[in-house]
Every structure is written in C-alpha cells, then in structure tokens.
N, C-alpha and C. Protein backbone atom coordinates (compact mmCIF):
# COMPACT_ATOMS: atom_id res chain seq x y z
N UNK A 1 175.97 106.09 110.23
CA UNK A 1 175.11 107.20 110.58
C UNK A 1 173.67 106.70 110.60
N UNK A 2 172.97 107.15 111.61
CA UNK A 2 171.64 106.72 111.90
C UNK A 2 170.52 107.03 110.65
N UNK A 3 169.65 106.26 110.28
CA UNK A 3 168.92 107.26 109.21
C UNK A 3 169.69 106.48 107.74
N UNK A 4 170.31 106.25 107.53
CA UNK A 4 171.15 106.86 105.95
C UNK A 4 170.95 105.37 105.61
N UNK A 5 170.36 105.19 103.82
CA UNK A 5 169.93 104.41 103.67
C UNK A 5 171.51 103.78 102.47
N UNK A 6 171.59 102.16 103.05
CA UNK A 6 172.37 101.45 102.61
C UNK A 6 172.14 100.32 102.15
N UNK A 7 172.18 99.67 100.77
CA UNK A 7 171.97 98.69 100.52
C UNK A 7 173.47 97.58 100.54
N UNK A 8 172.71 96.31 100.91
CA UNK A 8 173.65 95.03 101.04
C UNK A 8 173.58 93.96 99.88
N UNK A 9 174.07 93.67 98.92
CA UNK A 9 173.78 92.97 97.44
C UNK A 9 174.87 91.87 97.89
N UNK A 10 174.24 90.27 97.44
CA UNK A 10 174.88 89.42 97.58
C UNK A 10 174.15 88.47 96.71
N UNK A 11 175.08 87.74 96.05
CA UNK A 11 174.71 86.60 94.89
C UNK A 11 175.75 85.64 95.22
N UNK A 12 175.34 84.73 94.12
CA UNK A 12 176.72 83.58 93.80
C UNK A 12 176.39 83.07 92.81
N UNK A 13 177.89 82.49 92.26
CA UNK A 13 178.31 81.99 91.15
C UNK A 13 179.36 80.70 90.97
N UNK A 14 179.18 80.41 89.89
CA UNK A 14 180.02 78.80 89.92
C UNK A 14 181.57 79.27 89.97
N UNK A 15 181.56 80.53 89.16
CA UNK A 15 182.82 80.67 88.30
C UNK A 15 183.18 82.56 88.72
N UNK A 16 183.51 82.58 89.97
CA UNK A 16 183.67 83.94 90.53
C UNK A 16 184.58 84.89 89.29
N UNK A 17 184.25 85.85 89.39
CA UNK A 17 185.11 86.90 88.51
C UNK A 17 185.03 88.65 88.93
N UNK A 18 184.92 89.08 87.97
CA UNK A 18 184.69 90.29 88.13
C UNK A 18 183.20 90.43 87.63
N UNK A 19 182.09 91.47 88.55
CA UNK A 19 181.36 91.83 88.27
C UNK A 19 180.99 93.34 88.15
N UNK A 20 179.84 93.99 87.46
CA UNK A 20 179.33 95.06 87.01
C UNK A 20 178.17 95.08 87.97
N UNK A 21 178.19 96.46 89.05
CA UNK A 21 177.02 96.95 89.72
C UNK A 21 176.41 97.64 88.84
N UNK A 22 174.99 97.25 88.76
CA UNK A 22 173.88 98.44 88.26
C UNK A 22 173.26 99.10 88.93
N UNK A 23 172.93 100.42 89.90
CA UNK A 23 171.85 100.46 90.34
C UNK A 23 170.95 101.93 89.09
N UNK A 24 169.75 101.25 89.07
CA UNK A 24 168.80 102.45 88.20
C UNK A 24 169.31 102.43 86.72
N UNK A 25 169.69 100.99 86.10
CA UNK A 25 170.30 100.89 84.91
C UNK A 25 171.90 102.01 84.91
N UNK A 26 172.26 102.37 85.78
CA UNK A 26 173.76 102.86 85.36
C UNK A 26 174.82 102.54 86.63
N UNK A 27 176.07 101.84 85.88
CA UNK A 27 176.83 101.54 86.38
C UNK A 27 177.54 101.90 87.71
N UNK A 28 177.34 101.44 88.51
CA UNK A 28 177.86 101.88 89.99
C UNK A 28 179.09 101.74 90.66
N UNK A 29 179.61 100.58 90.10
CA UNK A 29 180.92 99.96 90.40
C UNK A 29 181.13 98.48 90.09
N UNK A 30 182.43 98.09 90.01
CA UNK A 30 182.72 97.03 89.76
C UNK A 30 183.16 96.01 90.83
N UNK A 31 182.73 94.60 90.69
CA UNK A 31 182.99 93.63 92.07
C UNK A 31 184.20 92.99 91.62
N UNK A 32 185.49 92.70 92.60
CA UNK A 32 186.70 91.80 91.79
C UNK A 32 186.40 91.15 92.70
N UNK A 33 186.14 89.91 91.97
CA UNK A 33 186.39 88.43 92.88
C UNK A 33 185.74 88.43 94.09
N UNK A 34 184.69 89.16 94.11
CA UNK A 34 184.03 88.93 95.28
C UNK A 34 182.22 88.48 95.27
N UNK A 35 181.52 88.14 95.85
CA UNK A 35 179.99 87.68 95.63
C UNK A 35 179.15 88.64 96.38
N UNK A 36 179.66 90.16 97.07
CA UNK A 36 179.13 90.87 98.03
C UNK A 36 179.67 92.54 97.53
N UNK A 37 178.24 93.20 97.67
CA UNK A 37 178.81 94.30 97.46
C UNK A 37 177.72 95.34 98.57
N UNK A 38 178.05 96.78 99.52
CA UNK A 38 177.20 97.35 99.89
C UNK A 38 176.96 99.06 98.98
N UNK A 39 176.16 99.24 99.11
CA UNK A 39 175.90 100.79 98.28
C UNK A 39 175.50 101.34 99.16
N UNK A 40 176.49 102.79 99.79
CA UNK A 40 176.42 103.52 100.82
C UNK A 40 175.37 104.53 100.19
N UNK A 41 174.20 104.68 100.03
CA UNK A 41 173.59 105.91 99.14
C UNK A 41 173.91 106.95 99.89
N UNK A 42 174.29 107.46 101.51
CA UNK A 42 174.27 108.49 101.73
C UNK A 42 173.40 109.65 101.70
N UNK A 43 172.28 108.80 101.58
CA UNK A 43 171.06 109.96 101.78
C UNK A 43 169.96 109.29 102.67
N UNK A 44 169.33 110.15 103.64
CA UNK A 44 168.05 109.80 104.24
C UNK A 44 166.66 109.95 103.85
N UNK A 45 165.72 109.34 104.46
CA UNK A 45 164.23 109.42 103.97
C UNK A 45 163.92 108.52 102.97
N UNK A 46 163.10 108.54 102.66
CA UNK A 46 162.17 107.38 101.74
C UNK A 46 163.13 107.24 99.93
N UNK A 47 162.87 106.21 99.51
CA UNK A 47 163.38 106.59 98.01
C UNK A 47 162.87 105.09 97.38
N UNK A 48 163.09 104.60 96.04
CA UNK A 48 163.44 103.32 95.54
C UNK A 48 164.40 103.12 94.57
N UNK A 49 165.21 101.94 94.23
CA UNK A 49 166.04 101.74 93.25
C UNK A 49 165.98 100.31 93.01
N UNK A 50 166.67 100.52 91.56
CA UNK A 50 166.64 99.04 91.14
C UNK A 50 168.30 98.75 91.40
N UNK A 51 168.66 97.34 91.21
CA UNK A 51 169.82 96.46 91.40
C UNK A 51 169.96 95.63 90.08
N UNK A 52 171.30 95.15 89.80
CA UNK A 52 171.13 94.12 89.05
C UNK A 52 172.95 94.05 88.57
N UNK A 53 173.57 92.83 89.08
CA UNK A 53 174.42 92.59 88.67
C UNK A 53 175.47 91.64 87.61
N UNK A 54 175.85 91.45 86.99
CA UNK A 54 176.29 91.29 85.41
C UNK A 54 177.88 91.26 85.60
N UNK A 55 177.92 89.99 84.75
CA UNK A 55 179.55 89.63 84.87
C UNK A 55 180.01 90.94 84.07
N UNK A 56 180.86 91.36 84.13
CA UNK A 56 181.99 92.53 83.46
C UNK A 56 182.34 92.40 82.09
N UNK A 57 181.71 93.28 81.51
CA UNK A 57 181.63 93.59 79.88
C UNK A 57 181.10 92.47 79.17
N UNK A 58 180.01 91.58 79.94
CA UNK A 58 178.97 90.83 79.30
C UNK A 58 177.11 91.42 79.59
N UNK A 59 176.12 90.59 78.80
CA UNK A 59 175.19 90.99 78.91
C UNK A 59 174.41 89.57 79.71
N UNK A 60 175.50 89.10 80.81
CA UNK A 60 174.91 88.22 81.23
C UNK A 60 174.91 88.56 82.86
N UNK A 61 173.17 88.77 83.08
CA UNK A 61 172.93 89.92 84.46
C UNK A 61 171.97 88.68 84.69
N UNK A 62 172.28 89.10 86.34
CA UNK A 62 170.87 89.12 87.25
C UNK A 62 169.73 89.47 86.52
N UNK A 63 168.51 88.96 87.99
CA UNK A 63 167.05 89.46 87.29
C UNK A 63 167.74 91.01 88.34
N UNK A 64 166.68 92.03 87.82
CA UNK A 64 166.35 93.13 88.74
C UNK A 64 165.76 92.95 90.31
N UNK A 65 166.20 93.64 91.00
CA UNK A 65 166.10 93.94 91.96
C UNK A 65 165.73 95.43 92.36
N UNK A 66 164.36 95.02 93.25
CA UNK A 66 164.20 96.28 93.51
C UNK A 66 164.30 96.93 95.27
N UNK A 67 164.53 97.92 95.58
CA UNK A 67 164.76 97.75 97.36
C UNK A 67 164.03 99.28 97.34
N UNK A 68 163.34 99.60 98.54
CA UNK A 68 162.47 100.69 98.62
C UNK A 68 162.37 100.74 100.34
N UNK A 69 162.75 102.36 99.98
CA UNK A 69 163.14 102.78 101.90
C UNK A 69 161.49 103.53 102.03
C-alpha cells in the first residue's frame, strides 16, 4: 500500500540463531535462523522508532537504531 510506513532490519552474525526484535524497547517478534526481518507498521504519515536486535533470551543486542518517517 502506497504511503504505509515499513521498516527493513538486516544484520549478521558468525553463529546464526534465533533472534529477539525490539522496536521502542518492547518486543516485536522473534527471528529463527534468519539475519532479515521487515516491520509492516501499517500506519501512514510521519513517526520515529527505535530498533535493536538481541540473540533470544540473552542481553546480548545490537547498538540502537533509530528510523524516522
């Protein structure tokens, strides 16, 4: 849909697994075995959020990320 703001998150790692999406410090979803994730926000017009992804039930994250429509 024209308009509707979507983010595209992509990293890498030595040792692929499962990862923990953050966006805005709360959990968004989880990545299996993959290095790519998109976040359909489904809303239009201006906004900002943060990112930051973290192996699964560790406290070992990304820096933050921030993306602003």
């Amino acid at each position: 849909m024209k308009g509707v703001q979507n983010v595209d998150l992509s990293w890498s790692d030595s040792q692929p697994g499962t990862y923990d999406i953050y966006r805005d410090d709360t959990l968004l979803a989880a990545a299996v075995g993959g290095t790519t994730y998109t976040d359909d926000l489904g809303v239009k017009g201006g906004g900002g959020y943060t990112y930051r992804v973290c192996r699964a039930g560790t406290t070992t994250c990304s820096n933050t990320t921030e993306v602003t429509f």
